[in-house]
N, C-alpha and C. Protein backbone atom coordinates (compact mmCIF):
# COMPACT_ATOMS: atom_id res chain seq x y z
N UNK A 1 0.84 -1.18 0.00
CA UNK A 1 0.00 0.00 0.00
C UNK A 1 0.88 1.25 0.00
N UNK A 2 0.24 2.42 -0.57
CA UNK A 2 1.14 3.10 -0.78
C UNK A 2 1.46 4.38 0.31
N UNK A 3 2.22 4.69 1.30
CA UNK A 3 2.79 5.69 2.03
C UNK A 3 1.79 7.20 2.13
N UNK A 4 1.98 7.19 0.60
CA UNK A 4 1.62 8.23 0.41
C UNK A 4 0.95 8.80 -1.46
N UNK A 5 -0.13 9.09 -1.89
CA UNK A 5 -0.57 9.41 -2.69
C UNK A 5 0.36 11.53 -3.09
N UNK A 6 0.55 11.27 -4.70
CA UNK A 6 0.53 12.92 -5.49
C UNK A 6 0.15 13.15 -6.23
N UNK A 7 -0.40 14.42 -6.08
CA UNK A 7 -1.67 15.37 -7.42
C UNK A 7 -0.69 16.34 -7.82
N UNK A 8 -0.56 15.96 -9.29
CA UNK A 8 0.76 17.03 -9.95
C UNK A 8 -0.36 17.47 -11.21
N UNK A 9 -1.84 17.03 -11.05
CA UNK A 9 -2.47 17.87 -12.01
C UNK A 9 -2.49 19.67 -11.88
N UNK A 10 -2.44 20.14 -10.69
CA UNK A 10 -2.23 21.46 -10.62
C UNK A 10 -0.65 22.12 -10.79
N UNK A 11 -0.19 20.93 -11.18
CA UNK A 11 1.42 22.00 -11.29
C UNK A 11 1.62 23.15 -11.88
N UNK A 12 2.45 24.33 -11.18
CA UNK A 12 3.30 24.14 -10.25
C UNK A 12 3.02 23.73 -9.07
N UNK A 13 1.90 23.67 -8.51
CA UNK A 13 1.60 23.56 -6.99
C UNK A 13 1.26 21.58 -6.90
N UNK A 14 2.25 20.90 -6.23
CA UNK A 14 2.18 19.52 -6.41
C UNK A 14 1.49 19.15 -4.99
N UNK A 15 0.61 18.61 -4.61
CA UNK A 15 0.36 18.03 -2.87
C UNK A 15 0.66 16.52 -3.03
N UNK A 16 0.91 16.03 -1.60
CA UNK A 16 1.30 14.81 -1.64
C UNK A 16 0.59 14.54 -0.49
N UNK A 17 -0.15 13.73 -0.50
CA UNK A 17 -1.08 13.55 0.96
C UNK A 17 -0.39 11.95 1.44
N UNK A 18 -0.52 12.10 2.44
CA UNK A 18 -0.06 10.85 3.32
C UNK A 18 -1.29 10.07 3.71
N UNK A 19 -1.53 8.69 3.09
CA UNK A 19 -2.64 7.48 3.54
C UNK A 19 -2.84 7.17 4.94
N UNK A 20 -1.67 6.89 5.70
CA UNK A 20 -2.16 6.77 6.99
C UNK A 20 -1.50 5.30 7.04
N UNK A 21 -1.10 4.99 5.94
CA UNK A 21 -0.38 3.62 5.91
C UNK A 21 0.45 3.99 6.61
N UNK A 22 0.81 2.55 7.16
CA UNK A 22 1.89 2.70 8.48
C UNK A 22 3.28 2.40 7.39
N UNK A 23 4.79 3.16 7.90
CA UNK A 23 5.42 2.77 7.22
C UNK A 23 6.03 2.13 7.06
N UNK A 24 7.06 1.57 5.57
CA UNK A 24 7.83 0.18 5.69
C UNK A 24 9.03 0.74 4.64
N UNK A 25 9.87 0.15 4.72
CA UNK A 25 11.23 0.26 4.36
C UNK A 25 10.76 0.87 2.44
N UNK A 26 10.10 -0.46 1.98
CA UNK A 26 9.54 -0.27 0.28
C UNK A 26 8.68 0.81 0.26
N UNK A 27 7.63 1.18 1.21
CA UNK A 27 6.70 1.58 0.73
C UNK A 27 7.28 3.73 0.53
N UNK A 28 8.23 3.88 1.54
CA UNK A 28 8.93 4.61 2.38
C UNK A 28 9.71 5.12 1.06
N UNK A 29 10.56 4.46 0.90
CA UNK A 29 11.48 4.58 -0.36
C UNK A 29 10.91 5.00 -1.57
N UNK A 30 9.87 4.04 -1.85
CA UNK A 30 9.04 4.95 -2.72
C UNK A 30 8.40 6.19 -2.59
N UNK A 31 7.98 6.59 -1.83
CA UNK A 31 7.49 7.84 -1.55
C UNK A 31 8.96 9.14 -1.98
N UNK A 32 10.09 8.71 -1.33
CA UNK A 32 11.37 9.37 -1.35
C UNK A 32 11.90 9.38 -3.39
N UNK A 33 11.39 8.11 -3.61
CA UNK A 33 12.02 8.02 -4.93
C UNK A 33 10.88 9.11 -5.53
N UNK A 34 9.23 8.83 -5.73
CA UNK A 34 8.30 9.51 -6.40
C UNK A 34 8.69 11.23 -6.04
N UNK A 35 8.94 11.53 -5.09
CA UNK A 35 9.23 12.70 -4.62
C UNK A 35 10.44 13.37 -5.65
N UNK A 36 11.42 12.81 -5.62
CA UNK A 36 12.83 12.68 -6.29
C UNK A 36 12.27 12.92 -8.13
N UNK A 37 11.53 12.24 -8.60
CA UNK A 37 10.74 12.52 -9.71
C UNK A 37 10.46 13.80 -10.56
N UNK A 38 9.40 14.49 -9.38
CA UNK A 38 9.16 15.87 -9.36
C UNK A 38 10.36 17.02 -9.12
N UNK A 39 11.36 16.75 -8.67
CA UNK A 39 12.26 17.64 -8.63
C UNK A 39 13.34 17.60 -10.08
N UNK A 40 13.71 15.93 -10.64
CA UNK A 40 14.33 15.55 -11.74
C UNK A 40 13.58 16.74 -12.87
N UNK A 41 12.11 17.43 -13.13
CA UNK A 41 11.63 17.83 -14.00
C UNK A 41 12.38 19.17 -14.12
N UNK A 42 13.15 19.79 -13.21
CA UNK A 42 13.96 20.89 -13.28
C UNK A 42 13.32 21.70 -13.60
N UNK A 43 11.86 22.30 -12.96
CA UNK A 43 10.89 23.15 -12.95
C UNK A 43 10.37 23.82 -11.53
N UNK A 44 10.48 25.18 -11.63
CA UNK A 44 10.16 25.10 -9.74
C UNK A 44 8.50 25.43 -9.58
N UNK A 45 8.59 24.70 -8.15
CA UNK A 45 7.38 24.29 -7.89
C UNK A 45 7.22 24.69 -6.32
N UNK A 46 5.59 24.67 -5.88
CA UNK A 46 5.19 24.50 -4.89
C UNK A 46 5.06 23.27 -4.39
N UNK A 47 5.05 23.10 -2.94
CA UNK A 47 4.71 21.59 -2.37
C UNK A 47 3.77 21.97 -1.36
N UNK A 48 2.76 20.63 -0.96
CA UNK A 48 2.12 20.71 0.07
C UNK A 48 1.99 19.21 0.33
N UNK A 49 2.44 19.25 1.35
CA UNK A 49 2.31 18.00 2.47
C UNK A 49 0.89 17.67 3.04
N UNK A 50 0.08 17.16 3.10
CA UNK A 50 -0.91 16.70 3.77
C UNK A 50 -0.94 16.29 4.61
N UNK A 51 -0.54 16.11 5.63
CA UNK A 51 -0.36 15.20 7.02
C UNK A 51 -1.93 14.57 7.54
N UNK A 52 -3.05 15.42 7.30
CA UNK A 52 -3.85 15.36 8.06
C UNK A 52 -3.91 13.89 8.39
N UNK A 53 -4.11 12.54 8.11
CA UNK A 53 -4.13 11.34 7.97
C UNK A 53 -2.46 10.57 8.09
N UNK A 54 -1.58 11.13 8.69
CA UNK A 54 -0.73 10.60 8.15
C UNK A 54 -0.37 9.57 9.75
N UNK A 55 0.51 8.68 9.23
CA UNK A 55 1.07 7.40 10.63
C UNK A 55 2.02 8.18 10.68
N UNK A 56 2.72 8.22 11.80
CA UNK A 56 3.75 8.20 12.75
C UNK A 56 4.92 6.95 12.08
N UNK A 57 5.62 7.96 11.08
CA UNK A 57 7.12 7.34 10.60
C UNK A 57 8.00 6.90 11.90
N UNK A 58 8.44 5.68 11.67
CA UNK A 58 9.55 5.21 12.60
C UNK A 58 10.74 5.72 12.67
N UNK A 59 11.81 5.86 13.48
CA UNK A 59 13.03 6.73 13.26
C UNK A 59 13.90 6.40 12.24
N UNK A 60 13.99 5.05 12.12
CA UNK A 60 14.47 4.88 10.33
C UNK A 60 14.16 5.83 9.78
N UNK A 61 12.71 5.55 9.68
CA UNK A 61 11.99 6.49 8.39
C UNK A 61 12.53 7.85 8.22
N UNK A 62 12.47 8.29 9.51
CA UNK A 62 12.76 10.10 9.90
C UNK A 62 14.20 10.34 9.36
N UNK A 63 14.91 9.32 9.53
CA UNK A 63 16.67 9.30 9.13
C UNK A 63 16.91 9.49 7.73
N UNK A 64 15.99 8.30 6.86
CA UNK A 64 15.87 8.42 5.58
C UNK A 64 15.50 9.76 5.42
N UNK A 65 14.14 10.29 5.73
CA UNK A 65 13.76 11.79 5.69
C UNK A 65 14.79 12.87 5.58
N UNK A 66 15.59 12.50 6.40
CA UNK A 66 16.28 13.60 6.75
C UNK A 66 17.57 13.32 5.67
N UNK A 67 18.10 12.60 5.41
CA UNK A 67 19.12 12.30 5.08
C UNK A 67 18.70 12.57 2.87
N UNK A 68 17.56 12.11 2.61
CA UNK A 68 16.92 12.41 1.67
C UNK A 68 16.84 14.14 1.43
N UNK A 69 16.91 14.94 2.41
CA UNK A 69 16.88 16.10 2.25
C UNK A 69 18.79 16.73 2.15
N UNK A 70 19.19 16.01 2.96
CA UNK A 70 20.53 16.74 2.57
C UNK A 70 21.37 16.06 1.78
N UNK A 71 21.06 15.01 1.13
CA UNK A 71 21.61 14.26 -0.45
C UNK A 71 20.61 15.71 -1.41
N UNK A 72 19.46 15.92 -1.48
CA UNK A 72 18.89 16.74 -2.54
C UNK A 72 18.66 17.82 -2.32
N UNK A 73 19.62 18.93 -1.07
CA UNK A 73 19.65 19.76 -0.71
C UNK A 73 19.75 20.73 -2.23
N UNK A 74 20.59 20.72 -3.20
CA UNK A 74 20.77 21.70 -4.03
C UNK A 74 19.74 21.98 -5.07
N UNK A 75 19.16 20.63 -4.98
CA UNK A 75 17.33 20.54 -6.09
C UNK A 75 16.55 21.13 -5.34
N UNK A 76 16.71 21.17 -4.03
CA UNK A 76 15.57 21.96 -4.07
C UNK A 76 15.33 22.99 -3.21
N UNK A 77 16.65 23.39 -3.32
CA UNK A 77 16.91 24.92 -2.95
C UNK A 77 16.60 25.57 -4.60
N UNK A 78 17.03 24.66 -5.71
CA UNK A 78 17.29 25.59 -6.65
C UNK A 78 15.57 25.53 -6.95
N UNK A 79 14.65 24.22 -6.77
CA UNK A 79 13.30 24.31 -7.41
C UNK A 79 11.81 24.43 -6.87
N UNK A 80 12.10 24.12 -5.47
CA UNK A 80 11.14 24.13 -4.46
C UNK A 80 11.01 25.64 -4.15
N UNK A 81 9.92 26.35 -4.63
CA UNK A 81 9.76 27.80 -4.34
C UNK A 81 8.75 27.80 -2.65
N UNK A 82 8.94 26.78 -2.14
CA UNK A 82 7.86 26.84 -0.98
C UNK A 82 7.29 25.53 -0.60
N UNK A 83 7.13 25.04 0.69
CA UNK A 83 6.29 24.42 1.43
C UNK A 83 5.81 24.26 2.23
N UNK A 84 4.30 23.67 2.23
CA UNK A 84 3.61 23.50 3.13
C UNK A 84 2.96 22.68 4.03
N UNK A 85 3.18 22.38 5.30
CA UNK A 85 3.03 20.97 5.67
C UNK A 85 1.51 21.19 6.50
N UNK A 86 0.60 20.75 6.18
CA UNK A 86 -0.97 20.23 6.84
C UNK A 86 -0.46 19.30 7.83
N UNK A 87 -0.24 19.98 9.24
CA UNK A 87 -0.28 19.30 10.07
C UNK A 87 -1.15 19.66 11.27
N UNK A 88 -2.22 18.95 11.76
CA UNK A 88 -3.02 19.10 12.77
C UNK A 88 -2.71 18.05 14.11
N UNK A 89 -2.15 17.11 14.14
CA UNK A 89 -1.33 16.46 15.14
C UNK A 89 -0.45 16.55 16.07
N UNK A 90 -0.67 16.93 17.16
CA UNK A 90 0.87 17.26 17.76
C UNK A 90 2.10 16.55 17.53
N UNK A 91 2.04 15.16 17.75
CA UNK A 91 2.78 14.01 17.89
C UNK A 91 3.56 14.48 16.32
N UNK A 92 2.62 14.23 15.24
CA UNK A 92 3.53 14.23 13.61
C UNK A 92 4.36 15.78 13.71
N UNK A 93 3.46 16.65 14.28
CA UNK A 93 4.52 18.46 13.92
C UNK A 93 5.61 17.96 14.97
N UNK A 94 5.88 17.68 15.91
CA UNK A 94 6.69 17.16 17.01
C UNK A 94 8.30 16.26 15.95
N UNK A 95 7.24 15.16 15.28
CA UNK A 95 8.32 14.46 14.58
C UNK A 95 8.87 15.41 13.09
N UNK A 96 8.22 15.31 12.46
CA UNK A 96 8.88 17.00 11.23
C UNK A 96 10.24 17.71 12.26
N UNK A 97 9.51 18.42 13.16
CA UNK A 97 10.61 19.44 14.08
C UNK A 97 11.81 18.44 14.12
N UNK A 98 11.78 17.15 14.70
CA UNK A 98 12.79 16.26 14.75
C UNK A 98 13.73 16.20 13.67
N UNK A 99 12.67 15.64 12.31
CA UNK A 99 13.48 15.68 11.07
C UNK A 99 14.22 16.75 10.91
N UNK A 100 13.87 18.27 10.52
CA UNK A 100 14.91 19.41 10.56
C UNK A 100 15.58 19.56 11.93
N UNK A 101 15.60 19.05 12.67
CA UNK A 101 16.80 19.25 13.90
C UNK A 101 17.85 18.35 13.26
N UNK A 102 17.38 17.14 12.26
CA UNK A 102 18.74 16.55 11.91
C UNK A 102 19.30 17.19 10.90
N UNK A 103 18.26 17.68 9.86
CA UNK A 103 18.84 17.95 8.57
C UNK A 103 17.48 19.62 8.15
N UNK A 104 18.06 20.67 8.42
CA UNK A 104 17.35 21.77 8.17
C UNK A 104 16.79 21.74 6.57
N UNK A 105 15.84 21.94 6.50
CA UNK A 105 14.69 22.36 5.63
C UNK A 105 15.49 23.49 4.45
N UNK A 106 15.87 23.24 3.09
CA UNK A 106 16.37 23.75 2.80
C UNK A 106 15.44 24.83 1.65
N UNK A 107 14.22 24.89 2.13
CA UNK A 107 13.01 26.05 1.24
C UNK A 107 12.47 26.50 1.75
N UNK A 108 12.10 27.82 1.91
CA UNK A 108 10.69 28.26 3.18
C UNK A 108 9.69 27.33 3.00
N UNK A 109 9.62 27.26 4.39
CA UNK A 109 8.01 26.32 4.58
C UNK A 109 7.23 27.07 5.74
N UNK A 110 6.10 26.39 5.75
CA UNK A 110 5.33 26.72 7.02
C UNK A 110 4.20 25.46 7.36
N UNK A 111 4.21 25.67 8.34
CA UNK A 111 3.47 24.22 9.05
C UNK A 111 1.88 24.66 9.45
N UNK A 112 0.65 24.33 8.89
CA UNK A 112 -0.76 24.94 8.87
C UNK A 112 -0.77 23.77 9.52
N UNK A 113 -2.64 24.06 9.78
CA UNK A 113 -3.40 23.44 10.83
C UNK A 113 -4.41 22.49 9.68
N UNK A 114 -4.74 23.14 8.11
CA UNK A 114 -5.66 23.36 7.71
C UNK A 114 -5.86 23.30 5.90
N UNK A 115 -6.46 23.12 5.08
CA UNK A 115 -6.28 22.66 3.77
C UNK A 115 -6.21 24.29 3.43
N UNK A 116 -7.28 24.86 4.25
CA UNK A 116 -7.47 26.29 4.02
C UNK A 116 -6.44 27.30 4.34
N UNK A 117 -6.14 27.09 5.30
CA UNK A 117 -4.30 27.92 5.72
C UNK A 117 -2.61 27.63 4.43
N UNK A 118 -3.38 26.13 3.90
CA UNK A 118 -2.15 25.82 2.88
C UNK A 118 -2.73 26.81 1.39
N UNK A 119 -3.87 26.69 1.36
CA UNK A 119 -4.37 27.37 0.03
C UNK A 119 -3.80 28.67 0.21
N UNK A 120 -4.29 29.67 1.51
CA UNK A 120 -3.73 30.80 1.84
C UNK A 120 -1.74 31.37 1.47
N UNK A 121 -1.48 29.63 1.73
CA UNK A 121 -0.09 30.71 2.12
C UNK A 121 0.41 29.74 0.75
N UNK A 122 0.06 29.31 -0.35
CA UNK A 122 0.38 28.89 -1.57
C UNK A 122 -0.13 30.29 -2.70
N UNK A 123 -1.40 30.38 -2.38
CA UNK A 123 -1.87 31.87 -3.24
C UNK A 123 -1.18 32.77 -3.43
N UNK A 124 -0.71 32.90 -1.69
CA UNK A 124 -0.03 34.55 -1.80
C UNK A 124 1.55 34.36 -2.21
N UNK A 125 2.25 33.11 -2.28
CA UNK A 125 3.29 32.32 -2.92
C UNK A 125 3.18 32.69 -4.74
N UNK A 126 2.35 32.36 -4.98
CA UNK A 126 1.69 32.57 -6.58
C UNK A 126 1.31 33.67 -6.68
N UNK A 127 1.16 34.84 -5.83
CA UNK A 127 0.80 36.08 -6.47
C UNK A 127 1.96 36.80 -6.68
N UNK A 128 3.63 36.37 -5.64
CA UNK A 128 4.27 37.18 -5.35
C UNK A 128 5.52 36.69 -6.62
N UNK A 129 5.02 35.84 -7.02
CA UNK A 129 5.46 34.75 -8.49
C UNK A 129 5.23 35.98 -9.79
N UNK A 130 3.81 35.50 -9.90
CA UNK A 130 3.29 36.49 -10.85
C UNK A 130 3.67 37.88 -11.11
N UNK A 131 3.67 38.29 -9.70
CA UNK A 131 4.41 40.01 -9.59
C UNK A 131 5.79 40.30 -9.55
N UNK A 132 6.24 39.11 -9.88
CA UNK A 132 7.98 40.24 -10.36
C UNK A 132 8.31 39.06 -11.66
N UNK A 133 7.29 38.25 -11.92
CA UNK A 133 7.28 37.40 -13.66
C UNK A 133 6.94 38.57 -14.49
């Protein structure tokens, strides 16, 4: 089962929502590889994380996470114009904070409560796009 589902019909703005599947080494990797995908297109983009539904990654997982971010630190500094993580959980915003304590977040992000707080701070992302395009 898969980790995690992505909607790249609105690109630039890609979301990746998390199933709630618990994670596993394959399912995990894939998510990291599909991710890896969207950045190979050498197009910059928005992201949004979905958490709302998401399991509680094991510290493997978080290691991979983290370690996945500072192997592709330069993709996506150069293509990631922004992200946004839907997190309403304490426990999951708790583990994220963990992940960048190992390996810092290398794009502005911000961490919402809300589908509606990610639309908000993706819009005004895309307006401030538009206004110096």
């Amino acid at each position: 089962m898969d980790y995690a589902t992505f909607e790249e019909s609105t690109f630039p703005v890609v979301t990746v929502t998390f199933t709630g599947v618990k994670s596993t080494d394959e399912n995990f990797r894939a998510y990291l590889n599909r991710i890896r995908t969207i950045y190979d297109q050498q197009t910059p983009f928005l992201l949004i994380f979905d958490a709302t539904n998401a399991s509680l990654p094991g510290l493997r997982h978080q290691m991979m996470q983290a370690n996945w971010l500072k192997e592709n630190n330069d993709l996506i500094t150069q293509y990631c114009l922004g992200t946004v993580y839907i997190i309403s959980n304490g426990l999951v915003r708790g583990i994220l904070r963990s992940i960048f304590a190992l390996q810092k977040q290398p794009c502005p992000y911000t961490i919402v409560e809300s589908r509606q707080d990610a639309a908000d701070f993706i819009n005004t992302k895309l307006l401030n796009l538009n206004h110096f395009s």
